[in-house]
C-alpha atoms as a PDB file:
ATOM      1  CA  UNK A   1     -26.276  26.538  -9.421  1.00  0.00           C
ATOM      2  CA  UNK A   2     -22.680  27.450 -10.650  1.00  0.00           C
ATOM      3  CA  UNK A   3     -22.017  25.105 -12.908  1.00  0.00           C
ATOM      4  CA  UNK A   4     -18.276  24.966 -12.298  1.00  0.00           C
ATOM      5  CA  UNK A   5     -19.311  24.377  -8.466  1.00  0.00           C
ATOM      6  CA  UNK A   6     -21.540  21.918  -9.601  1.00  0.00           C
ATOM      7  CA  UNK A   7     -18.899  19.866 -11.572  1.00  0.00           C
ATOM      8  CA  UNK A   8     -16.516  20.491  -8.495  1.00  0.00           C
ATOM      9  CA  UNK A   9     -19.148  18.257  -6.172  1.00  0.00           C
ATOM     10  CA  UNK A  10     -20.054  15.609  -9.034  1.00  0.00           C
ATOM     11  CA  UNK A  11     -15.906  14.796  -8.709  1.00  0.00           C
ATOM     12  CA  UNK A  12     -15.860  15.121  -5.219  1.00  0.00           C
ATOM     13  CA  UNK A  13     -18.934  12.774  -4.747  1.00  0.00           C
ATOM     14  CA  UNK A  14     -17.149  10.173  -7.661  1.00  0.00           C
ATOM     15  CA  UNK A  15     -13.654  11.031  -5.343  1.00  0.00           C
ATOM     16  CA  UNK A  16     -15.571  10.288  -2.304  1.00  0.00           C
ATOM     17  CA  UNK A  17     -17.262   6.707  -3.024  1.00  0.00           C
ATOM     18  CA  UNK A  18     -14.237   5.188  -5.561  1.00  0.00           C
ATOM     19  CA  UNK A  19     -11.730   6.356  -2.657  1.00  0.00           C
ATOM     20  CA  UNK A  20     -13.146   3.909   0.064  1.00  0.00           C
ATOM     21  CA  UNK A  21     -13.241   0.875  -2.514  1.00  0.00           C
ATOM     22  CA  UNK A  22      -9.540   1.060  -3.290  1.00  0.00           C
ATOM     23  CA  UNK A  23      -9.182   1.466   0.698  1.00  0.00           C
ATOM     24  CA  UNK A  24     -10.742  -1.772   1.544  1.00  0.00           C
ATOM     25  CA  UNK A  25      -9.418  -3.609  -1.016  1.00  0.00           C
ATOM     26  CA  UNK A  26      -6.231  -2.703   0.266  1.00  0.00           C
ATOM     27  CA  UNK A  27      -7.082  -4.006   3.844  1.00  0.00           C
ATOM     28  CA  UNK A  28      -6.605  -7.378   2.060  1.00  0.00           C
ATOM     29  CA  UNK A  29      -2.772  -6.751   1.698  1.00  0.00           C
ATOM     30  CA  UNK A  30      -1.776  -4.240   4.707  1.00  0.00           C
ATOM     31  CA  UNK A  31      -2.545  -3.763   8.054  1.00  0.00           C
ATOM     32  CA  UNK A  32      -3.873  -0.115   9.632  1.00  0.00           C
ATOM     33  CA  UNK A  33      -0.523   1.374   9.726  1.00  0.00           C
ATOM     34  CA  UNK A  34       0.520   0.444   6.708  1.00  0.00           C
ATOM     35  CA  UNK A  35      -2.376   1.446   4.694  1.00  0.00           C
ATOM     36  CA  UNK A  36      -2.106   5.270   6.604  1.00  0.00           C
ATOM     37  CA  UNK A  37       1.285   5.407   5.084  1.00  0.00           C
ATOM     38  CA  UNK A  38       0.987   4.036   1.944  1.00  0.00           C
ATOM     39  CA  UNK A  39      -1.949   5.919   0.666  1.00  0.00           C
ATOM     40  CA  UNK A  40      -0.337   9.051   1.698  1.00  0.00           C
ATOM     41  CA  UNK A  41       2.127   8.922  -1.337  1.00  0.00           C
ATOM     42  CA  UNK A  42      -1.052   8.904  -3.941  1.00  0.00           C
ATOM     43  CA  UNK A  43      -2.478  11.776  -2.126  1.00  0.00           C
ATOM     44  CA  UNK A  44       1.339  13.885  -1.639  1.00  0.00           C
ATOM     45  CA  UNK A  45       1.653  12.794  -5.404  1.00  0.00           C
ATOM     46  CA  UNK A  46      -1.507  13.834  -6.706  1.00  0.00           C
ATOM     47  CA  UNK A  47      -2.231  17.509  -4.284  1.00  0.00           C
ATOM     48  CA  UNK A  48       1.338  18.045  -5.432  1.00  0.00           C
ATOM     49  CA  UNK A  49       0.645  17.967  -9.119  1.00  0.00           C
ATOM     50  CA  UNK A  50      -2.723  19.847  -8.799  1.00  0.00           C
ATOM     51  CA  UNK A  51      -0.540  22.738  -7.649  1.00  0.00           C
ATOM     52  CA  UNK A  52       2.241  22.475 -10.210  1.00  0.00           C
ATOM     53  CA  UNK A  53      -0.737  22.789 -12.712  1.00  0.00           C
ATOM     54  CA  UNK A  54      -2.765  25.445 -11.351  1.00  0.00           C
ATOM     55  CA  UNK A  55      -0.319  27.238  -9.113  1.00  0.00           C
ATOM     56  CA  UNK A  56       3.141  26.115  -8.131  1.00  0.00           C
ATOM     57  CA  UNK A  57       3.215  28.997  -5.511  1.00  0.00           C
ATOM     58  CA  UNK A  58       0.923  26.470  -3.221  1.00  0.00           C
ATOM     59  CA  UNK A  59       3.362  24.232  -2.652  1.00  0.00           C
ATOM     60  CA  UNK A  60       4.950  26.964  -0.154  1.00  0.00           C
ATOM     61  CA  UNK A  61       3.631  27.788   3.000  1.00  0.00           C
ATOM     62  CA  UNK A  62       2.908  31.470   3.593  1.00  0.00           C
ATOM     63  CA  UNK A  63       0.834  31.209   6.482  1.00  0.00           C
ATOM     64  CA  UNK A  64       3.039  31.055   9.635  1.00  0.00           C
ATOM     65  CA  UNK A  65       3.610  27.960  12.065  1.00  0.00           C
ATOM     66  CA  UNK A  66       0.066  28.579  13.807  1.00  0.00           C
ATOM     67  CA  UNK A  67      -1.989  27.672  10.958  1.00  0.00           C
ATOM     68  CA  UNK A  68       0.952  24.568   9.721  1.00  0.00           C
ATOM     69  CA  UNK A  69      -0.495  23.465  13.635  1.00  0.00           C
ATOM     70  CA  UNK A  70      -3.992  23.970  12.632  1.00  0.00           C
ATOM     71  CA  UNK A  71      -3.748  21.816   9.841  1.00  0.00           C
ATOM     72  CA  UNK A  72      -1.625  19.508  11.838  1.00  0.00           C
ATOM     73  CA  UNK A  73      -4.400  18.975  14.153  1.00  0.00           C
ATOM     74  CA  UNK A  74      -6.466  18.433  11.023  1.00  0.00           C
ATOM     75  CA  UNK A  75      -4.330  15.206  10.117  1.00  0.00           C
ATOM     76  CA  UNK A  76      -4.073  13.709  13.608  1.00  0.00           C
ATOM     77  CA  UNK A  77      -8.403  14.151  14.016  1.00  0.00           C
ATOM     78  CA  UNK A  78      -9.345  12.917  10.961  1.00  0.00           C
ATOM     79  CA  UNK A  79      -7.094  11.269   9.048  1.00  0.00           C
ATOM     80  CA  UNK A  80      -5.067   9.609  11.896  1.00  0.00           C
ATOM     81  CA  UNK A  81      -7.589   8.942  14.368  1.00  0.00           C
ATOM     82  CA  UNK A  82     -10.946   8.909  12.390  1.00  0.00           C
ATOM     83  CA  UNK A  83      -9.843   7.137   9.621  1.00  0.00           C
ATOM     84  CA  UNK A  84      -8.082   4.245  11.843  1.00  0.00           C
ATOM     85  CA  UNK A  85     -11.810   4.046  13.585  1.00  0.00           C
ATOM     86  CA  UNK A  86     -13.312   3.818   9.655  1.00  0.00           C
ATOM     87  CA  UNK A  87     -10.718   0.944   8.810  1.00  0.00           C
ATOM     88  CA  UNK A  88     -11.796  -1.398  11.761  1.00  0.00           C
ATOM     89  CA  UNK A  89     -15.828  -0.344  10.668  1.00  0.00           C
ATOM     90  CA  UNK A  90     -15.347  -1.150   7.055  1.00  0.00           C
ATOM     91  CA  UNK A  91     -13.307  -4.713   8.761  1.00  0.00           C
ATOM     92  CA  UNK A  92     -16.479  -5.373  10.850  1.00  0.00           C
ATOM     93  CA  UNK A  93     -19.813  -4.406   8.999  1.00  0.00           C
ATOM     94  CA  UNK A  94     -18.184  -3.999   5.460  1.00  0.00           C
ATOM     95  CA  UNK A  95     -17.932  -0.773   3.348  1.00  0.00           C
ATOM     96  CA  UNK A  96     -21.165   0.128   2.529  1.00  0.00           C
ATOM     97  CA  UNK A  97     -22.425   0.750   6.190  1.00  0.00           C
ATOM     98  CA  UNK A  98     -19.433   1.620   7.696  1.00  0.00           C
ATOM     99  CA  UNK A  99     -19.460   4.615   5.170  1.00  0.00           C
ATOM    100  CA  UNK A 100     -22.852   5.273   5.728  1.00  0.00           C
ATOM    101  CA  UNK A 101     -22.473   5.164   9.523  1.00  0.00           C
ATOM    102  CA  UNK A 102     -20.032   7.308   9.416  1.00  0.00           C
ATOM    103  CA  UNK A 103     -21.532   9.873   6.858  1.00  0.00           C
ATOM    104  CA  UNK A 104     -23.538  10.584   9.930  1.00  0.00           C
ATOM    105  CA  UNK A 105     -20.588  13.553  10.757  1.00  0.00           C
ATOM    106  CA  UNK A 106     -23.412  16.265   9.728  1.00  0.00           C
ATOM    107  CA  UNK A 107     -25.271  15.933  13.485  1.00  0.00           C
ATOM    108  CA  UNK A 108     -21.543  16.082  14.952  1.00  0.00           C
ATOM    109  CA  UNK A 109     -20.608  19.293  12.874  1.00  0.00           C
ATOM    110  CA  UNK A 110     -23.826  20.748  13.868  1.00  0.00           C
ATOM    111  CA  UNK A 111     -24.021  19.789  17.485  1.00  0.00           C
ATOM    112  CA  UNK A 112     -20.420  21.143  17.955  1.00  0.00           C
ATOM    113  CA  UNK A 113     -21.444  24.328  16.334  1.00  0.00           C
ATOM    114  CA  UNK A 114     -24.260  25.088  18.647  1.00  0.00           C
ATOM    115  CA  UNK A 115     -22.703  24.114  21.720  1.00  0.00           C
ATOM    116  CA  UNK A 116     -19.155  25.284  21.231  1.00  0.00           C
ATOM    117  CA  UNK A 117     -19.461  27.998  18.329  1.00  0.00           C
ATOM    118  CA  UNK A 118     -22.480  29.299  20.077  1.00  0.00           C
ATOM    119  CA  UNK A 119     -24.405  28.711  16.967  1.00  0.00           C
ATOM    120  CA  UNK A 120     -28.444  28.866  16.446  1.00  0.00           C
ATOM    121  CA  UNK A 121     -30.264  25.682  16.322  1.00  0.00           C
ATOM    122  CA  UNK A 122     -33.301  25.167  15.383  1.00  0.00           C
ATOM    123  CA  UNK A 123     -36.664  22.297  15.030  1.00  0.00           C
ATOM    124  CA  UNK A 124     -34.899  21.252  11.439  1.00  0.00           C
ATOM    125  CA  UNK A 125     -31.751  19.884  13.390  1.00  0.00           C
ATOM    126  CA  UNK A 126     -33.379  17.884  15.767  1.00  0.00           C
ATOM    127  CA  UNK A 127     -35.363  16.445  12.624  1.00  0.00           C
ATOM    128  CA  UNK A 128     -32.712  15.583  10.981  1.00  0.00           C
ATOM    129  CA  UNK A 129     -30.576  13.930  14.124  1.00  0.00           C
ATOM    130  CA  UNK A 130     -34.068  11.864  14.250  1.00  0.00           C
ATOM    131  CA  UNK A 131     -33.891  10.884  10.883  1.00  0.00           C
ATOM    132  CA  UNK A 132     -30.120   9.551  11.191  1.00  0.00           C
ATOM    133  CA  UNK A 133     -30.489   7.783  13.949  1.00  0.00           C
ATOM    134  CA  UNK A 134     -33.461   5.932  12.589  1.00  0.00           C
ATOM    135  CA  UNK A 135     -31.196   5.372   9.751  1.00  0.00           C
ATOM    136  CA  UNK A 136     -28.387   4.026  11.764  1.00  0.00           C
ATOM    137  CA  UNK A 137     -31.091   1.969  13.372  1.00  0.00           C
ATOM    138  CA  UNK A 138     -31.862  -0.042  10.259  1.00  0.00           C
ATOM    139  CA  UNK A 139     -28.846  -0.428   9.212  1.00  0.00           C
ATOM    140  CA  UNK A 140     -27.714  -2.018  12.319  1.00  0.00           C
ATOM    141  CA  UNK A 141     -30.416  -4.884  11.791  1.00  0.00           C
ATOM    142  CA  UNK A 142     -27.596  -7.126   9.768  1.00  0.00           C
ATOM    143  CA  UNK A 143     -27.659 -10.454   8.564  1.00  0.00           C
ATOM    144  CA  UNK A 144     -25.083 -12.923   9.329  1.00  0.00           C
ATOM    145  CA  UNK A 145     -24.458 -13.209   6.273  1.00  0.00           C
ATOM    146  CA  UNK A 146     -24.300  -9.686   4.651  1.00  0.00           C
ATOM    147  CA  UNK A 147     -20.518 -10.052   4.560  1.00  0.00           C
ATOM    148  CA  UNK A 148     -18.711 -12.942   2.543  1.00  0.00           C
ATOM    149  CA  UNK A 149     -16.999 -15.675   5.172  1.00  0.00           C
ATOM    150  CA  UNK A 150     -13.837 -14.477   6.476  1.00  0.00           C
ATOM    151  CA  UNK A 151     -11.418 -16.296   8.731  1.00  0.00           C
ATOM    152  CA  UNK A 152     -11.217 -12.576  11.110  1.00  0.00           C
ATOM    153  CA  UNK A 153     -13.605 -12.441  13.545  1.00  0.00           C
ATOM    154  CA  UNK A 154     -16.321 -10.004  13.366  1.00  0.00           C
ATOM    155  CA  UNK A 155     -18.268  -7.775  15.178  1.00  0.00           C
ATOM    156  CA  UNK A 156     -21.399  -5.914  14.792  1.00  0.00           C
ATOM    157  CA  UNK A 157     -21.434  -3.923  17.464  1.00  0.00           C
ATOM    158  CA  UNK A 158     -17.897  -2.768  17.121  1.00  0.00           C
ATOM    159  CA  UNK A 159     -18.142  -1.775  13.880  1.00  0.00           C
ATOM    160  CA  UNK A 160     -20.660   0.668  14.664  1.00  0.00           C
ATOM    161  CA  UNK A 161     -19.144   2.031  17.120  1.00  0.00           C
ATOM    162  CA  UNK A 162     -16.162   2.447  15.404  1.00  0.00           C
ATOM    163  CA  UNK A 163     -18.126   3.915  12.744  1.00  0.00           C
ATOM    164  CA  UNK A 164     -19.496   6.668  14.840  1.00  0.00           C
ATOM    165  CA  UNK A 165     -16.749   7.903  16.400  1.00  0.00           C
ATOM    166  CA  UNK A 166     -14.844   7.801  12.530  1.00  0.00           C
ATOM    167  CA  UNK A 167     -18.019  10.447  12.113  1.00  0.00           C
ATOM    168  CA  UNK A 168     -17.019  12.388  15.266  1.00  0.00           C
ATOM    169  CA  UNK A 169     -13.699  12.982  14.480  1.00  0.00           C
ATOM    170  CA  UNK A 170     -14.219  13.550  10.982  1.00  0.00           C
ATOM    171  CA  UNK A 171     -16.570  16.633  12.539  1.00  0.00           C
ATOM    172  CA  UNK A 172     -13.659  17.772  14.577  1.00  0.00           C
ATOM    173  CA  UNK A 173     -11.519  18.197  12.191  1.00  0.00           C
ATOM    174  CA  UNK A 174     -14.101  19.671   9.074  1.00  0.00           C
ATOM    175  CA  UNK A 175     -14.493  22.608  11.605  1.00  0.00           C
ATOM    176  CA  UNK A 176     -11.141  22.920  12.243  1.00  0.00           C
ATOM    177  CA  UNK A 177     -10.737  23.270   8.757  1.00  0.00           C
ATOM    178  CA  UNK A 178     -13.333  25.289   7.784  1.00  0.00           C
ATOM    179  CA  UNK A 179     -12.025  27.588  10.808  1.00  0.00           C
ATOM    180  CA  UNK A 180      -8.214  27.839   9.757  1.00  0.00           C
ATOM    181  CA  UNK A 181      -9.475  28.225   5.985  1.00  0.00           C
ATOM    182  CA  UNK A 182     -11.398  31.568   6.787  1.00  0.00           C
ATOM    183  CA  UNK A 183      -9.127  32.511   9.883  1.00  0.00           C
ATOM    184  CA  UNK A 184      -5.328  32.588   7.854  1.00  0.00           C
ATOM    185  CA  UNK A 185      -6.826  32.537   4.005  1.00  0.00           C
ATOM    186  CA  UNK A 186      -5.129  29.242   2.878  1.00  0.00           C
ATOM    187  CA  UNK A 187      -5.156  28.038  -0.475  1.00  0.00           C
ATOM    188  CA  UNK A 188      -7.776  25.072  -0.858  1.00  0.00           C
ATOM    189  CA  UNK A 189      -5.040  23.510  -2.713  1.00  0.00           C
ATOM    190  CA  UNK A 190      -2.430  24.627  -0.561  1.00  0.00           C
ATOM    191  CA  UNK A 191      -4.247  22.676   2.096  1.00  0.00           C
ATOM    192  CA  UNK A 192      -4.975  20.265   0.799  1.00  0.00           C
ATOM    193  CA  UNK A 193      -1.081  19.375  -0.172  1.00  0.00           C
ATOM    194  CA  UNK A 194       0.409  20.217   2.894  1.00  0.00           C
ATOM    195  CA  UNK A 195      -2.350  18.185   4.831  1.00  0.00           C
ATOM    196  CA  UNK A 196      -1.320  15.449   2.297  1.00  0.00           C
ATOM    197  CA  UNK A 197       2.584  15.830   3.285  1.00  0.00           C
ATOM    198  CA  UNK A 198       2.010  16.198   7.261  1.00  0.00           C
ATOM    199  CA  UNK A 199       0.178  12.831   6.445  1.00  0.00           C
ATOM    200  CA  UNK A 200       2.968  11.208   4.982  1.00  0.00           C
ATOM    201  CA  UNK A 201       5.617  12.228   7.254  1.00  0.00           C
ATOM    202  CA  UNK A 202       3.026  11.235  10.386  1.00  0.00           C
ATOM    203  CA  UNK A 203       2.235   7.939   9.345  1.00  0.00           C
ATOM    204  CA  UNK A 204       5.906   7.029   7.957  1.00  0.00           C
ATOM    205  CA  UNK A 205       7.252   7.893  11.375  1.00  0.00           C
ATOM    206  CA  UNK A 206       3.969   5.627  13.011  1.00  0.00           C
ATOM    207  CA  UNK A 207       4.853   2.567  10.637  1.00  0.00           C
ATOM    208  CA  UNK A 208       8.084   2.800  11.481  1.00  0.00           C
ATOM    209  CA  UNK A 209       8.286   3.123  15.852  1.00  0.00           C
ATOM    210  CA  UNK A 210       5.350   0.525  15.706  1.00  0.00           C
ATOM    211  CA  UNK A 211       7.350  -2.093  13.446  1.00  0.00           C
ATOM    212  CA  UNK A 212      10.029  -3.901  14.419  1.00  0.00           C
ATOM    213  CA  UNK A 213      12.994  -4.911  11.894  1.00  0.00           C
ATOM    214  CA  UNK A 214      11.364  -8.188  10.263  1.00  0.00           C
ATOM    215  CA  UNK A 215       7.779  -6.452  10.403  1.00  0.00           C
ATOM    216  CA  UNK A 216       8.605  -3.336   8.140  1.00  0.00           C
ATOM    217  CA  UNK A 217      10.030  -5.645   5.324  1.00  0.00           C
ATOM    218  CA  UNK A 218       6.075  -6.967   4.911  1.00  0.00           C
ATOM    219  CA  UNK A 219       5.326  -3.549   3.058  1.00  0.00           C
ATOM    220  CA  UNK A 220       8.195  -3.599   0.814  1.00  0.00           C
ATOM    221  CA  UNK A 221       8.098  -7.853  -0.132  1.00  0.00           C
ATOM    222  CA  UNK A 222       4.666  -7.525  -1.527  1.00  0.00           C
ATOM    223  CA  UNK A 223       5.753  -5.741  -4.790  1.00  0.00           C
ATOM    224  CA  UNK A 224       4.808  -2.682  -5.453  1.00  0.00           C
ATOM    225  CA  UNK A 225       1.555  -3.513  -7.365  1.00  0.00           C
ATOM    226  CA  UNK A 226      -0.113  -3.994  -4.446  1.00  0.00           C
ATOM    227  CA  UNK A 227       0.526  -0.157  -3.643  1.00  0.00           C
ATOM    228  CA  UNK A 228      -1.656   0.279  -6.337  1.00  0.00           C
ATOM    229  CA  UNK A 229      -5.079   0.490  -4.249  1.00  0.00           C
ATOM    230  CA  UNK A 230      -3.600   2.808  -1.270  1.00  0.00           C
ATOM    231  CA  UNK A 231      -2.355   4.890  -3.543  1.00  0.00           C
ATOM    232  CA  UNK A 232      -5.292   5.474  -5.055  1.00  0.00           C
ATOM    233  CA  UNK A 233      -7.496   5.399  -2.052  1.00  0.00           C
ATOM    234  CA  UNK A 234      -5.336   8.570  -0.950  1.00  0.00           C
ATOM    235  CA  UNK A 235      -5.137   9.926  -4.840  1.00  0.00           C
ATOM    236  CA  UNK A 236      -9.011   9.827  -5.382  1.00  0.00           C
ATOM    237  CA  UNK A 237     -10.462  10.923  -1.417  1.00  0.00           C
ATOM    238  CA  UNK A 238      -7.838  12.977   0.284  1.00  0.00           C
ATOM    239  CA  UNK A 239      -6.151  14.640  -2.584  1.00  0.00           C
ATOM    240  CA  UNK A 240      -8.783  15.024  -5.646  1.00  0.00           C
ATOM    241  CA  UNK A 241     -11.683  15.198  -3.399  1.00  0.00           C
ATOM    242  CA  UNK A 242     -10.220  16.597  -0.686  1.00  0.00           C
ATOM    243  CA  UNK A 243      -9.307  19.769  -2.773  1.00  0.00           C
ATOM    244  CA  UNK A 244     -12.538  19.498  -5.299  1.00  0.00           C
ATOM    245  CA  UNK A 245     -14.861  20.113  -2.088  1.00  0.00           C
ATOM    246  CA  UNK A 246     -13.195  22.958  -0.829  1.00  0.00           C
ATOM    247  CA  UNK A 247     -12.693  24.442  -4.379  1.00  0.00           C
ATOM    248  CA  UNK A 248     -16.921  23.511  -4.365  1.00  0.00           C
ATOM    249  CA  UNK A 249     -17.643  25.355  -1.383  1.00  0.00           C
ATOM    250  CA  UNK A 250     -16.068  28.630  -1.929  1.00  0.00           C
ATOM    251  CA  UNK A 251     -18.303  29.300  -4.976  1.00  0.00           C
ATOM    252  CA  UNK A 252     -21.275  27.403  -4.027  1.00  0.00           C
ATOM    253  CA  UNK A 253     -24.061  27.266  -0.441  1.00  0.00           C
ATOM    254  CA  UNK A 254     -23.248  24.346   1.547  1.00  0.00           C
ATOM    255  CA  UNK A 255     -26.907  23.560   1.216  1.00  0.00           C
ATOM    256  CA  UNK A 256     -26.516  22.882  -2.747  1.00  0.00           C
ATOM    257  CA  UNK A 257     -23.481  21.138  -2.149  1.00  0.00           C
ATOM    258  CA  UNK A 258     -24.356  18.520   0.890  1.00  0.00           C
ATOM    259  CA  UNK A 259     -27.301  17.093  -1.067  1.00  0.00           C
ATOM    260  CA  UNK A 260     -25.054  16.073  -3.933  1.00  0.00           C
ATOM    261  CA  UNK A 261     -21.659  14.729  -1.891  1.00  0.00           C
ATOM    262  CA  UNK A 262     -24.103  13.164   0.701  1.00  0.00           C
ATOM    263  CA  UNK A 263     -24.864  10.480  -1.927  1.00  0.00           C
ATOM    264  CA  UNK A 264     -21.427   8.676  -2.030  1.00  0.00           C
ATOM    265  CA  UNK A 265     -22.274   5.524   0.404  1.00  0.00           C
ATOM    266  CA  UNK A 266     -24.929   4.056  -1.960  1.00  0.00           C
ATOM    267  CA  UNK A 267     -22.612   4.111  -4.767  1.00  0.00           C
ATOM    268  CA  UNK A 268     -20.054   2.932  -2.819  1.00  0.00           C
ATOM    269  CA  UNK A 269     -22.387   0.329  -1.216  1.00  0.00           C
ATOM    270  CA  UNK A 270     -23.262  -0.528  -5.077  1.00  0.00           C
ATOM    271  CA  UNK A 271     -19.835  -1.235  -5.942  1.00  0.00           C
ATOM    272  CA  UNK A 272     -18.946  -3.524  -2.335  1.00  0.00           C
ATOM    273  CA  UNK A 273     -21.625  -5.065  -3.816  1.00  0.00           C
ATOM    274  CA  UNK A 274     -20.311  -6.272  -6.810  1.00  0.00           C
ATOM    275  CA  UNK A 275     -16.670  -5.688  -5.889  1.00  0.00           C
ATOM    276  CA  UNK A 276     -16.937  -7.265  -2.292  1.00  0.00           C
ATOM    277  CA  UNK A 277     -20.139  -9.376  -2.448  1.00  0.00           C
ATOM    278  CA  UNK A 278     -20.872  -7.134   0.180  1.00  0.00           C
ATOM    279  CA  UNK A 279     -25.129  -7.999   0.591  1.00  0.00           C
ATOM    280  CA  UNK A 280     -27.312  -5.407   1.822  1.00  0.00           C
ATOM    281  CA  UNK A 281     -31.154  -6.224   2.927  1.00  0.00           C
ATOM    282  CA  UNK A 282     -34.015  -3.709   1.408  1.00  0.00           C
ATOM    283  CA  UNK A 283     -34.133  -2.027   5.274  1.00  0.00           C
ATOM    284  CA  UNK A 284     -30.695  -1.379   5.389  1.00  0.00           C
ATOM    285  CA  UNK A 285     -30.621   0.624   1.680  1.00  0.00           C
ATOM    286  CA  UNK A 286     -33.475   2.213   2.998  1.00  0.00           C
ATOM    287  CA  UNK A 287     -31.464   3.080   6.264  1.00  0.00           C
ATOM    288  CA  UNK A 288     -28.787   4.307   3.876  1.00  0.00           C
ATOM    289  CA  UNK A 289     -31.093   6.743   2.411  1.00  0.00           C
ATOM    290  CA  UNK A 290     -32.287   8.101   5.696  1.00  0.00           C
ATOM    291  CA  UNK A 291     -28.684   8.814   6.548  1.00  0.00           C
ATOM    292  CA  UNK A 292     -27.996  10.802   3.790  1.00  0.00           C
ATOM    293  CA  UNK A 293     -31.544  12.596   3.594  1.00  0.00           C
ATOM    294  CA  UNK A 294     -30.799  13.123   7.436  1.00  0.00           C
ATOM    295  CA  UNK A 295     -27.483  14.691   6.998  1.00  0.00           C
ATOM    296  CA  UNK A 296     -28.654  16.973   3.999  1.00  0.00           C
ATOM    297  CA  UNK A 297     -31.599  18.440   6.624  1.00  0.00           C
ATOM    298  CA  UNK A 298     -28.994  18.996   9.368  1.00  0.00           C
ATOM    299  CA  UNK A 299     -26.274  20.611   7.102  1.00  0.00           C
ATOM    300  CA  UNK A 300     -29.332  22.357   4.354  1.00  0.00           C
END
């Protein structure tokens, strides 16, 4: 394995499991809207720099107003839609399983590629699909009392669910992506800032039609320390591992890299644990594994 594509997926796998923890810690201070908005500024910040450093030319976009649309849809799929499904999992069932429930996006991306990309599937697919959903199984067989007592109200059920559908429109959007990447040529880092800055402007312009006058002081009278965590919730997944995944995959096989970013929800579910108290049984780590070792068969 290249070993410059193999440091590129040991950051994005880091990017990938620190990212979440700053994201739920965050849900202690903002709501849904304002966490969209707020971690968008880390990850503008932070795909902006990478740019300046390597390239300043990506900071302009050369690639015409169909692929800016492309990448537009990108934003609204997964980072819009998906990710406001992932914040009310991570509310419900806590961070480590609502990250591992919605890792599951490797049947989606396949299942979408056979049936709309006309794709080949074959017997290791349907393996794999088995294996995640008898991973999803166990980790749906929660304790009461996996979470630490919270005066929100909870639900099991709906965190899954919400969980799922995070992993179906986090599939949407990867093939999008990987489409407009090969179809107009962009930039992996070029994408990645101008995903980051259709973010910003999308979820500024949410916050502020779905806030009334009193309501948009909240984000501003907290002080700004308590930006801290969005910031880098967007800083360490969208923008660092964001553009160290696609920087991964156009020197190394999707196969080598899956096996290796696939393993973010156990550290992140190791952190909750000692961040959150988050308390996982021995069947649900073991559903945790069969998520990931499901999702590197379906995507290998």
């Amino acid at each position: 394995m290249n070993p410059i594509g193999l440091t590129y997926c040991i950051i994005t796998t880091i990017c990938w499991a620190i990212g979440p923890v700053f994201l739920r810690k965050s849900l202690d201070t903002f709501d849904n809207t304002e966490i969209n908005a707020t971690r968008s500024i880390g990850a503008i910040t932070v795909s902006a720099l990478g740019c300046v450093v390597f390239n300043p030319s990506f900071l302009a976009w050369n690639y015409g107003f169909s692929a800016l649309g492309a990448v537009f849809l990108i934003v609204i799929l997964g980072n819009i839609i998906g990710d406001l499904f992932y914040f009310v999992a991570i509310d419900n069932i806590g961070l480590g399983r609502a990250l591992s429930t919605s890792n599951s996006y490797p049947v989606f991306v396949a299942l979408f590629s056979v049936y709309w990309l006309g794709e080949t599937h074959s017997l290791k697919l349907w393996i794999g699909i088995a294996i995640i959903i008898t991973g999803l199984a166990l980790l749906n067989c929660a304790r009461k009392n996996s979470l630490p007592p919270s005066p929100k109200k909870r639900s099991n059920a709906l965190g899954f669910f919400m969980g799922i559908l995070a992993s179906m429109m986090w599939a949407l959007s990867m093939l999008i992506q990987k489409w407009a990447l090969t179809t107009y040529n962009i930039e992996p880092l070029s994408m990645s800032f101008w995903r980051a800055l259709l973010l910003g402007f999308t979820t500024w312009v949410i916050w502020y039609f779905r806030k009334n006058k009193e309501e948009r002081k909240h984000i501003f009278n907290v002080g700004f320390h308590k930006w801290l965590s969005p910031f880098l919730a967007g800083a360490f997944s969208l923008a660092i591992g964001g553009a160290t995944i696609s920087l991964a995959l156009e020197i190394t096989p999707v196969s080598l890299v899956t096996p290796i970013t696939a393993s973010n929800p156990v550290i992140a579910a190791i952190i909750a644990k000692f961040a959150f108290n988050e308390r996982l049984s021995p069947i649900q780590w073991f559903g945790i594994l069969l998520v990931i070792i499901g999702g590197i068969v379906v995507s290998s």
